[in-house]
C-alpha atoms as a PDB file:
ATOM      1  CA  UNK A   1     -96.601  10.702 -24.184  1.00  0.00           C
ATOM      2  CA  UNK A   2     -95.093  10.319 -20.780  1.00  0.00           C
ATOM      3  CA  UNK A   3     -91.843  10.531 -19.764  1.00  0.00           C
ATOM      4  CA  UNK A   4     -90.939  13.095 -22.257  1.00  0.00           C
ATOM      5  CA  UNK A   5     -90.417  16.718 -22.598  1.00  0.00           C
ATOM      6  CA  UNK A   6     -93.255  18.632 -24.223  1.00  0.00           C
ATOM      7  CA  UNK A   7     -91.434  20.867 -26.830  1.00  0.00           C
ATOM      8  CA  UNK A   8     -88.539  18.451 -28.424  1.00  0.00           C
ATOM      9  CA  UNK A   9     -89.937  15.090 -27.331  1.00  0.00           C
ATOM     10  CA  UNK A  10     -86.977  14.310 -25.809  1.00  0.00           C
ATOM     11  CA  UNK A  11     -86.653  12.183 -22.341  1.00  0.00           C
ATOM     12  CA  UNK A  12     -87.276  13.746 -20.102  1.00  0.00           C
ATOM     13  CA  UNK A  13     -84.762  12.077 -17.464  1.00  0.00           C
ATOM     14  CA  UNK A  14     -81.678   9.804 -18.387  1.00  0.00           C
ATOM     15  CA  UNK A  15     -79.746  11.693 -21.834  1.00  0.00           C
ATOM     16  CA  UNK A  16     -75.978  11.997 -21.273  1.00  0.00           C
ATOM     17  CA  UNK A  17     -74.533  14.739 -19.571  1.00  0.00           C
ATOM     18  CA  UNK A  18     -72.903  15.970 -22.877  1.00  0.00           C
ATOM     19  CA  UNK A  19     -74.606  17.545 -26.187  1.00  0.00           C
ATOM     20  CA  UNK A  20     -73.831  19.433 -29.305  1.00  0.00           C
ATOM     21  CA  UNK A  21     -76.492  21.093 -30.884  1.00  0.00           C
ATOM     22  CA  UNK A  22     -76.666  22.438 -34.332  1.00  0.00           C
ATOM     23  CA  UNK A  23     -79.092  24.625 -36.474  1.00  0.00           C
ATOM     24  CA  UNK A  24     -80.195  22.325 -39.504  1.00  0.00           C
ATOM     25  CA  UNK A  25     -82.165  19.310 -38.885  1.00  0.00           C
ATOM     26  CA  UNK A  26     -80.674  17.956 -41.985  1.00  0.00           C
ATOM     27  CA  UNK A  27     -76.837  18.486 -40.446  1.00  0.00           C
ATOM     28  CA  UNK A  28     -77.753  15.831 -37.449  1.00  0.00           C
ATOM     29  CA  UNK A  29     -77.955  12.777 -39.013  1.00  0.00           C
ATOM     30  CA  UNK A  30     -74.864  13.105 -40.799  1.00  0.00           C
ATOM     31  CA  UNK A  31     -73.201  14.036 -37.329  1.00  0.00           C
ATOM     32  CA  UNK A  32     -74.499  10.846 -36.299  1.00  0.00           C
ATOM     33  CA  UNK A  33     -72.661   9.031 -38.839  1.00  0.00           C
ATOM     34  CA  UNK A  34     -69.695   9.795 -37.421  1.00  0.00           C
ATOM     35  CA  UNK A  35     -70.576   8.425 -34.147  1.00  0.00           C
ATOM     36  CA  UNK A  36     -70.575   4.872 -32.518  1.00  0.00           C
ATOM     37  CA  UNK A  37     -73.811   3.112 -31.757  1.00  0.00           C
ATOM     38  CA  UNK A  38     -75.728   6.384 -32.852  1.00  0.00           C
ATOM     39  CA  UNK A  39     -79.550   5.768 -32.405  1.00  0.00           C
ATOM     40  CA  UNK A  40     -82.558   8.125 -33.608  1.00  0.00           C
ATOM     41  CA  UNK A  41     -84.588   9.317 -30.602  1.00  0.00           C
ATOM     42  CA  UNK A  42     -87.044  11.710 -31.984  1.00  0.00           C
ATOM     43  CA  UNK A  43     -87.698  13.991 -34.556  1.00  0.00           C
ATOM     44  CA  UNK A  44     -90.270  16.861 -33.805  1.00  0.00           C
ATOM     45  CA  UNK A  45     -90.488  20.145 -35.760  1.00  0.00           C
ATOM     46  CA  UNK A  46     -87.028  21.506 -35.985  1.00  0.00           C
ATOM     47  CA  UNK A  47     -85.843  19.449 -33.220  1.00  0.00           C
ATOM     48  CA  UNK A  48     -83.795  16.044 -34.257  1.00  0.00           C
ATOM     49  CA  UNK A  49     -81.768  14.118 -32.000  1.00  0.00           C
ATOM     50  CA  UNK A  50     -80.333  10.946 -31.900  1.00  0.00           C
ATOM     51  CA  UNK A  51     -77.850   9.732 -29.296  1.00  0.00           C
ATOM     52  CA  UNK A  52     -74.304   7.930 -29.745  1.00  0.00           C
ATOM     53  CA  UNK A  53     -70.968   8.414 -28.389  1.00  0.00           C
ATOM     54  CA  UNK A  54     -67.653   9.457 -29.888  1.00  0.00           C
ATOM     55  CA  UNK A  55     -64.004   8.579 -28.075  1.00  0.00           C
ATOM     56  CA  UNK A  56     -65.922   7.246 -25.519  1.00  0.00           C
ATOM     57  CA  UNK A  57     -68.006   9.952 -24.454  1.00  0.00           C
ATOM     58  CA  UNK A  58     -71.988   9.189 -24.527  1.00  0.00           C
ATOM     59  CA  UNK A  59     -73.391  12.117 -25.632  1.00  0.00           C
ATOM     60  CA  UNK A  60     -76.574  13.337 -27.263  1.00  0.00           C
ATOM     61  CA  UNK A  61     -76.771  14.927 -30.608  1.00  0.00           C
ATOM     62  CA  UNK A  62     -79.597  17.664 -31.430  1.00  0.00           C
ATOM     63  CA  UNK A  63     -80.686  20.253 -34.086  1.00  0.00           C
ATOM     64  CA  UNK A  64     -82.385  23.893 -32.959  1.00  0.00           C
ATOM     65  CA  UNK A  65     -83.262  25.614 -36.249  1.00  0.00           C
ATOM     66  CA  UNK A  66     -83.098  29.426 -37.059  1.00  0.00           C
ATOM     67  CA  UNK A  67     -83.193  32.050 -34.126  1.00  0.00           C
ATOM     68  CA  UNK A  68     -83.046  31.986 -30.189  1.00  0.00           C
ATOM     69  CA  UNK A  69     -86.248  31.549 -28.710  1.00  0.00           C
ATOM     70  CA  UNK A  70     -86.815  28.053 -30.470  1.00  0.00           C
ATOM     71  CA  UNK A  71     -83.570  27.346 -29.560  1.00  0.00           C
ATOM     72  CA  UNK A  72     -83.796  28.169 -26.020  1.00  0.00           C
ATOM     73  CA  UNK A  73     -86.519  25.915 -25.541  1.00  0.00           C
ATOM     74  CA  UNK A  74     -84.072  23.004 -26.458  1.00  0.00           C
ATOM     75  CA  UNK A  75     -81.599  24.564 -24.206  1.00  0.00           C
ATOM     76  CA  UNK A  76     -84.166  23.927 -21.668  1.00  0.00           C
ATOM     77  CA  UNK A  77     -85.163  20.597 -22.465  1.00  0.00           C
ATOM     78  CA  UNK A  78     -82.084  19.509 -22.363  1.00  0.00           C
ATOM     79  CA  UNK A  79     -80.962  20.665 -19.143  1.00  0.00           C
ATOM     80  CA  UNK A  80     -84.085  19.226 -17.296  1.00  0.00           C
ATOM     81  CA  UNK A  81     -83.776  15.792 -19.218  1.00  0.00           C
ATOM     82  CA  UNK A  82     -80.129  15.468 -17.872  1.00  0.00           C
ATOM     83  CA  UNK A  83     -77.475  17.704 -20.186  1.00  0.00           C
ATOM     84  CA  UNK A  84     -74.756  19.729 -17.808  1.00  0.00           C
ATOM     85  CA  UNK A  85     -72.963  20.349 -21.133  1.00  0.00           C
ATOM     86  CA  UNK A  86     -73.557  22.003 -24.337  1.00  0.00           C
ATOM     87  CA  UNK A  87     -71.488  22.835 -27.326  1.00  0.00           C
ATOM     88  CA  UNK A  88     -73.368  24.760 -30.556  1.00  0.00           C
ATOM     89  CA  UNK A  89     -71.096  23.976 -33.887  1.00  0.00           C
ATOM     90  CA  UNK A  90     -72.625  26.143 -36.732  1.00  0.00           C
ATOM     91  CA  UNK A  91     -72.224  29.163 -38.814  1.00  0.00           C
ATOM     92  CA  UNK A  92     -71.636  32.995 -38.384  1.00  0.00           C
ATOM     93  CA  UNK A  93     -70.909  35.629 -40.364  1.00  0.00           C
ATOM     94  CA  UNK A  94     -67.360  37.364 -40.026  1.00  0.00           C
ATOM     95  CA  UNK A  95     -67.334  40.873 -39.102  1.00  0.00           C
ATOM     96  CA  UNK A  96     -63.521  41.340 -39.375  1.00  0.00           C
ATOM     97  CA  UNK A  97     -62.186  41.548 -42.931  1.00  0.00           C
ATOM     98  CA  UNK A  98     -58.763  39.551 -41.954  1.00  0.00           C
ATOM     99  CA  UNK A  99     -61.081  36.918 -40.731  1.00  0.00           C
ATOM    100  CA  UNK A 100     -61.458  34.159 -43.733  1.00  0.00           C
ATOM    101  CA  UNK A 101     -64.583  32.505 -45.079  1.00  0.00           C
ATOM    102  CA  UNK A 102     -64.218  28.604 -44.278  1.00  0.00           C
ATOM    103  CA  UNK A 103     -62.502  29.875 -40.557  1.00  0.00           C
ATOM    104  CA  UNK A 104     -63.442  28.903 -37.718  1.00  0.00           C
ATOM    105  CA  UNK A 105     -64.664  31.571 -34.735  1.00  0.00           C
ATOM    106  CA  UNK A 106     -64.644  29.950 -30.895  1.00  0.00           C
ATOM    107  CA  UNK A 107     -66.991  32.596 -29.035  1.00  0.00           C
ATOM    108  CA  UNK A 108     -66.018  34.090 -25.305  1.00  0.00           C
ATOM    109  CA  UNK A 109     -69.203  36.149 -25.159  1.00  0.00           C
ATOM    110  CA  UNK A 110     -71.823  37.047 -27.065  1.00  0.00           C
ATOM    111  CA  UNK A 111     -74.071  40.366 -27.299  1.00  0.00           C
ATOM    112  CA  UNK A 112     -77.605  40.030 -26.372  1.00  0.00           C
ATOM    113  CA  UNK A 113     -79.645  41.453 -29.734  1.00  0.00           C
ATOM    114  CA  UNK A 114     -81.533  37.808 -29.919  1.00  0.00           C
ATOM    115  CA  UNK A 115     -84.562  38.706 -29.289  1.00  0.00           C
ATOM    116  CA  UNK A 116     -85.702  36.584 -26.009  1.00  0.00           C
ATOM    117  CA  UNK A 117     -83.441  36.436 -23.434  1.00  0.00           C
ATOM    118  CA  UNK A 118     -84.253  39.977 -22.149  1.00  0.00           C
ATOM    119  CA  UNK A 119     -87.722  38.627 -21.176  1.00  0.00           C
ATOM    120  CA  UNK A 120     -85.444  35.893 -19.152  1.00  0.00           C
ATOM    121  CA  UNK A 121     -82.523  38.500 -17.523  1.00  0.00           C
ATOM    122  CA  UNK A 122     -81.906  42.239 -16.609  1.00  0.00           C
ATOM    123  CA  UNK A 123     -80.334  43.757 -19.592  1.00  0.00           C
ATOM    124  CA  UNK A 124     -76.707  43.886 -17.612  1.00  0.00           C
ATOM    125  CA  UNK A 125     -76.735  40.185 -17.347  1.00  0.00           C
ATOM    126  CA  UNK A 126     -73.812  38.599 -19.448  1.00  0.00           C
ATOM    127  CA  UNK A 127     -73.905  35.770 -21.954  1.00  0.00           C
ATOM    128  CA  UNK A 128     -70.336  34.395 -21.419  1.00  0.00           C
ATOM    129  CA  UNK A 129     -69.154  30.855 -22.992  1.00  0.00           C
ATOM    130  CA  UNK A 130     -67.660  29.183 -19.469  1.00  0.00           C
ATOM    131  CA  UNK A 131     -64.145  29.185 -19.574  1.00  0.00           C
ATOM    132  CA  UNK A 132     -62.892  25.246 -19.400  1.00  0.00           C
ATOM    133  CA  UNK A 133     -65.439  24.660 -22.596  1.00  0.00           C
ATOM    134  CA  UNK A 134     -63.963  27.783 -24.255  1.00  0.00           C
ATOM    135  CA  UNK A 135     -60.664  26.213 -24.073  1.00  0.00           C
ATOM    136  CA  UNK A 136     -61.287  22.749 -24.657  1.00  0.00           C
ATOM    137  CA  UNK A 137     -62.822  23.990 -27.956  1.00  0.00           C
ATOM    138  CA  UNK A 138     -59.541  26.257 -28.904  1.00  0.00           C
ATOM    139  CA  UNK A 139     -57.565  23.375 -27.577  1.00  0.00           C
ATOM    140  CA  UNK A 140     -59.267  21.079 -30.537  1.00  0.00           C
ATOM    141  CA  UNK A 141     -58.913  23.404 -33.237  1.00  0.00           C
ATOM    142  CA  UNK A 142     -54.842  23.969 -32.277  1.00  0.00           C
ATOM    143  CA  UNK A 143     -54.806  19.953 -32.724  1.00  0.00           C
ATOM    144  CA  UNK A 144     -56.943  20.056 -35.923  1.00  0.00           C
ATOM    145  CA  UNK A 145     -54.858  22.589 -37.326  1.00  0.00           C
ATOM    146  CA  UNK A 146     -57.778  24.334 -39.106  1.00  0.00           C
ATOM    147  CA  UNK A 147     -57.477  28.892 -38.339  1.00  0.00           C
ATOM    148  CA  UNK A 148     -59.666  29.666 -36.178  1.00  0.00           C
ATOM    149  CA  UNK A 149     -59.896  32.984 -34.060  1.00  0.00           C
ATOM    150  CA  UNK A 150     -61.277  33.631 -30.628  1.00  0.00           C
ATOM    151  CA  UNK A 151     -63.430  36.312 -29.053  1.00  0.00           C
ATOM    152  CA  UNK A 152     -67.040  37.988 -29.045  1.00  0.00           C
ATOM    153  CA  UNK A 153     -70.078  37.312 -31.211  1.00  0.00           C
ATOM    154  CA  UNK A 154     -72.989  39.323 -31.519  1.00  0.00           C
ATOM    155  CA  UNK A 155     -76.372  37.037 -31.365  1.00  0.00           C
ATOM    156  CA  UNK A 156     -78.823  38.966 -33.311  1.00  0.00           C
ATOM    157  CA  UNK A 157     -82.785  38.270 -34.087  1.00  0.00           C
ATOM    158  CA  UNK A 158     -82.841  40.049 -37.327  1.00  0.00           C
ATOM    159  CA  UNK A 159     -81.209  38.204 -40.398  1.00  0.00           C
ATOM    160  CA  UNK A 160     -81.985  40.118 -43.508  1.00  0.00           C
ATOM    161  CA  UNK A 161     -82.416  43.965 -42.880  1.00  0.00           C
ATOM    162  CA  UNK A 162     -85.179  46.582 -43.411  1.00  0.00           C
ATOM    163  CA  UNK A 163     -85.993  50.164 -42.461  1.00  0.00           C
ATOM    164  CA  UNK A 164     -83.803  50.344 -39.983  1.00  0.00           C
ATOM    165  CA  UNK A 165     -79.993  50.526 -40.271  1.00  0.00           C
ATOM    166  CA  UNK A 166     -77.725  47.808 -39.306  1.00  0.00           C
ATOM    167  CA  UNK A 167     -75.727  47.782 -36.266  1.00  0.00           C
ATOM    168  CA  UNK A 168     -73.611  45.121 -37.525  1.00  0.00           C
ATOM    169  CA  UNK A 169     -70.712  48.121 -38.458  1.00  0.00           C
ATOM    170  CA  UNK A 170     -70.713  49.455 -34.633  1.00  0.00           C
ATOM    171  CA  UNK A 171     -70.850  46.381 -33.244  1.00  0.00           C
ATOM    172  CA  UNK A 172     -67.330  45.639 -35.684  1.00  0.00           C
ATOM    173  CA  UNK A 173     -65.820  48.973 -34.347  1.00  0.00           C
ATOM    174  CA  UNK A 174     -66.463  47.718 -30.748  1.00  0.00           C
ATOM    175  CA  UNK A 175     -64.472  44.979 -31.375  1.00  0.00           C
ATOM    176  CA  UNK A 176     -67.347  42.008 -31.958  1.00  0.00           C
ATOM    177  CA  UNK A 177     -65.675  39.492 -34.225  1.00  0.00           C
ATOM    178  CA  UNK A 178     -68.907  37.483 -35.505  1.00  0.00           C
ATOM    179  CA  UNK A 179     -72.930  37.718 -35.531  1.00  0.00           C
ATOM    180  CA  UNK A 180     -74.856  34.510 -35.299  1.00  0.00           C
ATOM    181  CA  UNK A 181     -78.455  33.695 -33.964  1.00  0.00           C
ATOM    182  CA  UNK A 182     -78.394  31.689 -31.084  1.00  0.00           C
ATOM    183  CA  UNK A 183     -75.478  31.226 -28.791  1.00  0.00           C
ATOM    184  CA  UNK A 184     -76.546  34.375 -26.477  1.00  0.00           C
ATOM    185  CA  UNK A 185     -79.431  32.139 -25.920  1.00  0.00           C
ATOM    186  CA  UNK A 186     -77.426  29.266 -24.683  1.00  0.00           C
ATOM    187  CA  UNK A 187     -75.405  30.877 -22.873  1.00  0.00           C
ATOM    188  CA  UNK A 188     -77.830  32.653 -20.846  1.00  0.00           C
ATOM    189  CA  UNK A 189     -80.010  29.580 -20.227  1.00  0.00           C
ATOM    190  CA  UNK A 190     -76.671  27.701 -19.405  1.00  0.00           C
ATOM    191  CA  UNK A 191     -76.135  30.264 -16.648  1.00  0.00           C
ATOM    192  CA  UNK A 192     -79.615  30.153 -15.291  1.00  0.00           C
ATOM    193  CA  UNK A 193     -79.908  25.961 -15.773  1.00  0.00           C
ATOM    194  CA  UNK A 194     -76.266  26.004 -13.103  1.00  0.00           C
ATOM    195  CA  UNK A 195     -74.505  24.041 -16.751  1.00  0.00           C
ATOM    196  CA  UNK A 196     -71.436  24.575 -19.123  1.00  0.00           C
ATOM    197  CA  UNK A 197     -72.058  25.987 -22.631  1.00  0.00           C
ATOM    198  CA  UNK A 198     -69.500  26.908 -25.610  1.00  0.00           C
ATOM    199  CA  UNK A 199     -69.810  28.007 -29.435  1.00  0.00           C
ATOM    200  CA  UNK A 200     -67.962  27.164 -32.140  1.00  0.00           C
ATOM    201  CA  UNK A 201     -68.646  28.696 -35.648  1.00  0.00           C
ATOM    202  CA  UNK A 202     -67.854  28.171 -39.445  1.00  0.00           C
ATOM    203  CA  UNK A 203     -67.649  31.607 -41.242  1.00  0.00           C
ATOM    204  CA  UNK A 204     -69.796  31.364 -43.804  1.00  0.00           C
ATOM    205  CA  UNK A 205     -69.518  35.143 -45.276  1.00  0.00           C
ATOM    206  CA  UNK A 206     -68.575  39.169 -44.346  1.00  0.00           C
ATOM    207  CA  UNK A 207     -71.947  40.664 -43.800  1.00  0.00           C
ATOM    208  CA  UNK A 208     -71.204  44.122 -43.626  1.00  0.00           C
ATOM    209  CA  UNK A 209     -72.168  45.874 -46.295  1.00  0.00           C
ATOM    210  CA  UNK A 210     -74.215  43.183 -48.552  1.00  0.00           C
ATOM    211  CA  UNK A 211     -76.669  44.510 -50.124  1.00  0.00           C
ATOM    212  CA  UNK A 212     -78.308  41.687 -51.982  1.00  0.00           C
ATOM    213  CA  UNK A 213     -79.419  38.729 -50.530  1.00  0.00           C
ATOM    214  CA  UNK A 214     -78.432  36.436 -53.297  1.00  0.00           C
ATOM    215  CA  UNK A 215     -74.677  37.310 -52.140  1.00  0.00           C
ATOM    216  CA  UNK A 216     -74.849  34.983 -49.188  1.00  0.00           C
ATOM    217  CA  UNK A 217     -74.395  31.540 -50.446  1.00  0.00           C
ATOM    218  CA  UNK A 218     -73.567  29.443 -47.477  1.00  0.00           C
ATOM    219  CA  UNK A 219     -73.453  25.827 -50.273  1.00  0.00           C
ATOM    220  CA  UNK A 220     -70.145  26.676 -51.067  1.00  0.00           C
ATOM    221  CA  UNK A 221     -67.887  23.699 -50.464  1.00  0.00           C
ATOM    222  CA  UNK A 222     -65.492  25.964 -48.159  1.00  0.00           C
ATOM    223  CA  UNK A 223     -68.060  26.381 -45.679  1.00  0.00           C
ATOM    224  CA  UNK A 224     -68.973  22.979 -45.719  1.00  0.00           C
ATOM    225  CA  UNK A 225     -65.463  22.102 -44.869  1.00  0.00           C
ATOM    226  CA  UNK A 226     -65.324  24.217 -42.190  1.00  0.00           C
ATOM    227  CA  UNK A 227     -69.127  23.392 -40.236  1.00  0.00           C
ATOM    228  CA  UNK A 228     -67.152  19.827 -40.696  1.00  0.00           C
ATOM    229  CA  UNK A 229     -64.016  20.989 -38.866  1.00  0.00           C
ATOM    230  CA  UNK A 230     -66.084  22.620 -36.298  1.00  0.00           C
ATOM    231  CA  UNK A 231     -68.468  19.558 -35.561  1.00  0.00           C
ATOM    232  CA  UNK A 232     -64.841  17.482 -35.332  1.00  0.00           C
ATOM    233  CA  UNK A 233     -63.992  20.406 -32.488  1.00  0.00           C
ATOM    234  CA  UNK A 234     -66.888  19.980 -30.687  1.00  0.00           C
ATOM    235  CA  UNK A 235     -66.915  16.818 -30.399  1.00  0.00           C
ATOM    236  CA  UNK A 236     -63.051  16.096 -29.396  1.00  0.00           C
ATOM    237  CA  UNK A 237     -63.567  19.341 -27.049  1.00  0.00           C
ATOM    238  CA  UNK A 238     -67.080  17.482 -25.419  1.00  0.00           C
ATOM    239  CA  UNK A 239     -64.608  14.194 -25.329  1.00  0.00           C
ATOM    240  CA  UNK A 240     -61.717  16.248 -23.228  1.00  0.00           C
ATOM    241  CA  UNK A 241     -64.150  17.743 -20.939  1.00  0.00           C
ATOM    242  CA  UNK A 242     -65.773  14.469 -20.436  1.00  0.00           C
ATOM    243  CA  UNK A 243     -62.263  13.245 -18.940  1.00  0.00           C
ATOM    244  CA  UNK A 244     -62.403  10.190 -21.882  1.00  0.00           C
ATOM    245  CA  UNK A 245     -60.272  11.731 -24.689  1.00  0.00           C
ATOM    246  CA  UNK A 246     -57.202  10.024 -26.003  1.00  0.00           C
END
């Protein structure tokens, strides 16, 4: 098909200069709900997005699935097609034991373990949130009133462990708040694309230390509550930065 991109299907020319992203392809279309004159624009492998607008802002609305490198791709995309901002809302897993399941985590930085983006950058090269979408997203959780904490996540490529041991308890000591699996990604690719990027995350469990895999059950209704309250932040953060919020 011409005119659009050859991963996502997306245009490739013409989306609105604002997106949030999201990891489940079932998540998107009940984002879209919530927005006005939301339209279905493709859906292709992990990759659904629709388009709509919400307090005004137009914006476009798209899932990335499990892990960096299929996420960077839609990082990508979405820069060429048009995007020069892009907020993630999804989940993490707390590394800080005063930090509450059902919180919410607005990342600075994140620590580059995801498994692509040193084939993109020199290892040295940061993966910093910028700033002004940082604080429009801590802005909108102050005004939504839900706790939410503030600092750096580690993006890592491995989920459930193996051999090796986990770094997840040095990365803790070194003061890393959260581990996730794709917001290094973004932020690098925002860097090298010349766009803004931010993160905001639902904690969905404590990591350290589980054993059993059954112990991570991210259904619970608190977490659901809280990827809720962080898709509101998002979007009233994308609506600030976009000039149009009330």
């Amino acid at each position: 098909m011409s005119g659009v991109l050859p991963v996502t299907g997306i245009p490739a020319e013409g989306l609105p200069a604002y997106a949030l992203v999201t990891g489940d392809p079932e998540r998107v279309p009940r984002i879209a709900e919530r927005l006005e004159g939301a339209r279905a624009v493709v859906k292709r492998r992990e990759y659904v997005t629709y388009t709509g607008s919400w307090k005004g802002t137009n914006l476009v609305l798209s899932s990335h699935g499990i892990g960096a490198p299929g996420a960077a791709l839609l990082f990508h995309e979405l820069a060429q097609g048009g995007v020069a901002t892009i907020v993630r809302a999804g989940t993490c897993g707390a590394l800080v034991e005063s930090i509450s399941d059902g919180d919410l985590i607005v990342a600075t930085r994140a620590v580059r373990e995801d498994g692509v983006t040193d084939q993109m950058v020199p290892a040295d090269y940061p993966a910093s949130s910028t700033p002004e979408v940082a604080m429009a997203l801590q802005g909108a959780a102050e005004r939504l009133g839900h706790p939410c904490h503030t600092g750096t996540v580690l993006t890592s490529a491995l989920f459930f462990p193996g051999l090796l041991e986990s770094t997840l308890s040095t990365h803790a000591r070194d003061g890393v708040i959260a581990v996730e699996m794709e917001l290094a990604a973004l932020f690098v690719v925002a860097a090298l694309k010349r766009i803004r990027a931010g993160g905001v995350l639902a904690v969905d469990g404590h990591p350290i230390g589980r054993t059993d895999p059954m112990a991570y059950q991210p259904g619970r209704d608190v977490v659901r509550d809280a990827v809720d309250a962080a898709v509101t932040v998002a979007l009233d953060a994308l609506a600030e930065l976009s000039g149009k919020a009330a």
